[in-house]
Protein backbone atom coordinates (compact mmCIF):
# COMPACT_ATOMS: atom_id res chain seq x y z
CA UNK A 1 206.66 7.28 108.86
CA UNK A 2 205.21 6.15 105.68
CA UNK A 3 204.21 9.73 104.54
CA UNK A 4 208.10 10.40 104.73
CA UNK A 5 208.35 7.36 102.78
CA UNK A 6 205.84 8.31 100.20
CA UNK A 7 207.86 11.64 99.95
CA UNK A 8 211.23 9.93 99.74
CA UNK A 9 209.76 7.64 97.10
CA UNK A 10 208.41 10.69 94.92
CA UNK A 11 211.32 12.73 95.02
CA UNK A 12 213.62 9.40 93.95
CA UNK A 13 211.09 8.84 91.35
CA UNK A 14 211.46 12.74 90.24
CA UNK A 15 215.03 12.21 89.65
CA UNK A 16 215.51 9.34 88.00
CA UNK A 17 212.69 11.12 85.39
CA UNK A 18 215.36 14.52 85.58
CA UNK A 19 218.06 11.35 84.76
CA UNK A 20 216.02 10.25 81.84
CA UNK A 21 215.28 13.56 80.56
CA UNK A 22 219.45 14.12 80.36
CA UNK A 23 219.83 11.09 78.94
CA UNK A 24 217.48 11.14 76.69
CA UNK A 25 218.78 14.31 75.32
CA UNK A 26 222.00 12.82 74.31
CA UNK A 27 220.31 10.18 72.34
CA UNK A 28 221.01 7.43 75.13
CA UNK A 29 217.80 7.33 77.01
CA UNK A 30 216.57 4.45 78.57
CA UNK A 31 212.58 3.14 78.68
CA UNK A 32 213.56 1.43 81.99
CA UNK A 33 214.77 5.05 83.40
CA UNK A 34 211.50 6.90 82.31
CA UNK A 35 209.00 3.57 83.93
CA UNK A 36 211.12 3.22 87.32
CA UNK A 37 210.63 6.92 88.04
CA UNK A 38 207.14 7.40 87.11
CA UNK A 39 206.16 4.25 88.98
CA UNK A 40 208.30 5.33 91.85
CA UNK A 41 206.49 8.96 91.66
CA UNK A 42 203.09 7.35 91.62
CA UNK A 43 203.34 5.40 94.22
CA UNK A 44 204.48 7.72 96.40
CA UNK A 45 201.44 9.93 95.36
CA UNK A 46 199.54 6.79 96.11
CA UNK A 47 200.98 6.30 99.84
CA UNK A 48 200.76 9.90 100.59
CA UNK A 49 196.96 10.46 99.48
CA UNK A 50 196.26 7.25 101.76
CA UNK A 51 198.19 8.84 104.75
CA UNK A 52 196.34 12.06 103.98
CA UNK A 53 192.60 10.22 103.70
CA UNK A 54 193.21 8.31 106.96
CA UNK A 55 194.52 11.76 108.61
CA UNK A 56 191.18 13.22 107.62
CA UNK A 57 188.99 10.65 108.64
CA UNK A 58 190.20 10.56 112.27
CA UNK A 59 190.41 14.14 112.55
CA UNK A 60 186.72 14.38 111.70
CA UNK A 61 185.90 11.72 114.41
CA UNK A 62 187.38 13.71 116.75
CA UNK A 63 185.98 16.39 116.15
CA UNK A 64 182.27 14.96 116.25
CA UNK A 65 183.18 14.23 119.29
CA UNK A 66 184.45 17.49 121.00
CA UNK A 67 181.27 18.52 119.65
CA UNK A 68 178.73 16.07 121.31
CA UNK A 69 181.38 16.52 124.67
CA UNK A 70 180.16 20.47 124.14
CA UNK A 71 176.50 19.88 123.53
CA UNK A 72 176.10 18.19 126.94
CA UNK A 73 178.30 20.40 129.23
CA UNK A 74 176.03 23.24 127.45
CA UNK A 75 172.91 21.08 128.60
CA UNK A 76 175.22 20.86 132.32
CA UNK A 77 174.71 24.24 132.71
């Protein structure tokens, strides 16, 4: 759920910078535009990259274990 979120947040952050950048180019751009979608872009990069570390760590754990689970049905036998 909160890697969707992170996404969500990113790609609202990426348009309100395509926003700025149109504005911008009619000489009515707004500083508030270009901060709320870069902060909105980073921290979805922020939420994703800790869904993403998280994901990583457990999948290693597991598979530590499927090893250690293989080592002694090896020694079973």
């Amino acid at each position: 759920m909160a890697y969707r979120f992170g996404l969500a947040l990113i790609l609202i952050g990426l348009i309100s910078l395509m926003v700025f950048t149109v504005t911008y180019m009619n000489q009515e751009g707004d500083a508030r535009t270009l901060l709320l979608g870069a902060s909105l872009c980073a921290l979805g990069l922020i939420i994703r990259r800790r869904i993403a570390r998280q994901e990583r760590i457990e999948a290693g754990r597991f598979r530590m274990f499927r090893q250690f689970r293989e080592r002694n049905l090896e020694e079973e036998d």
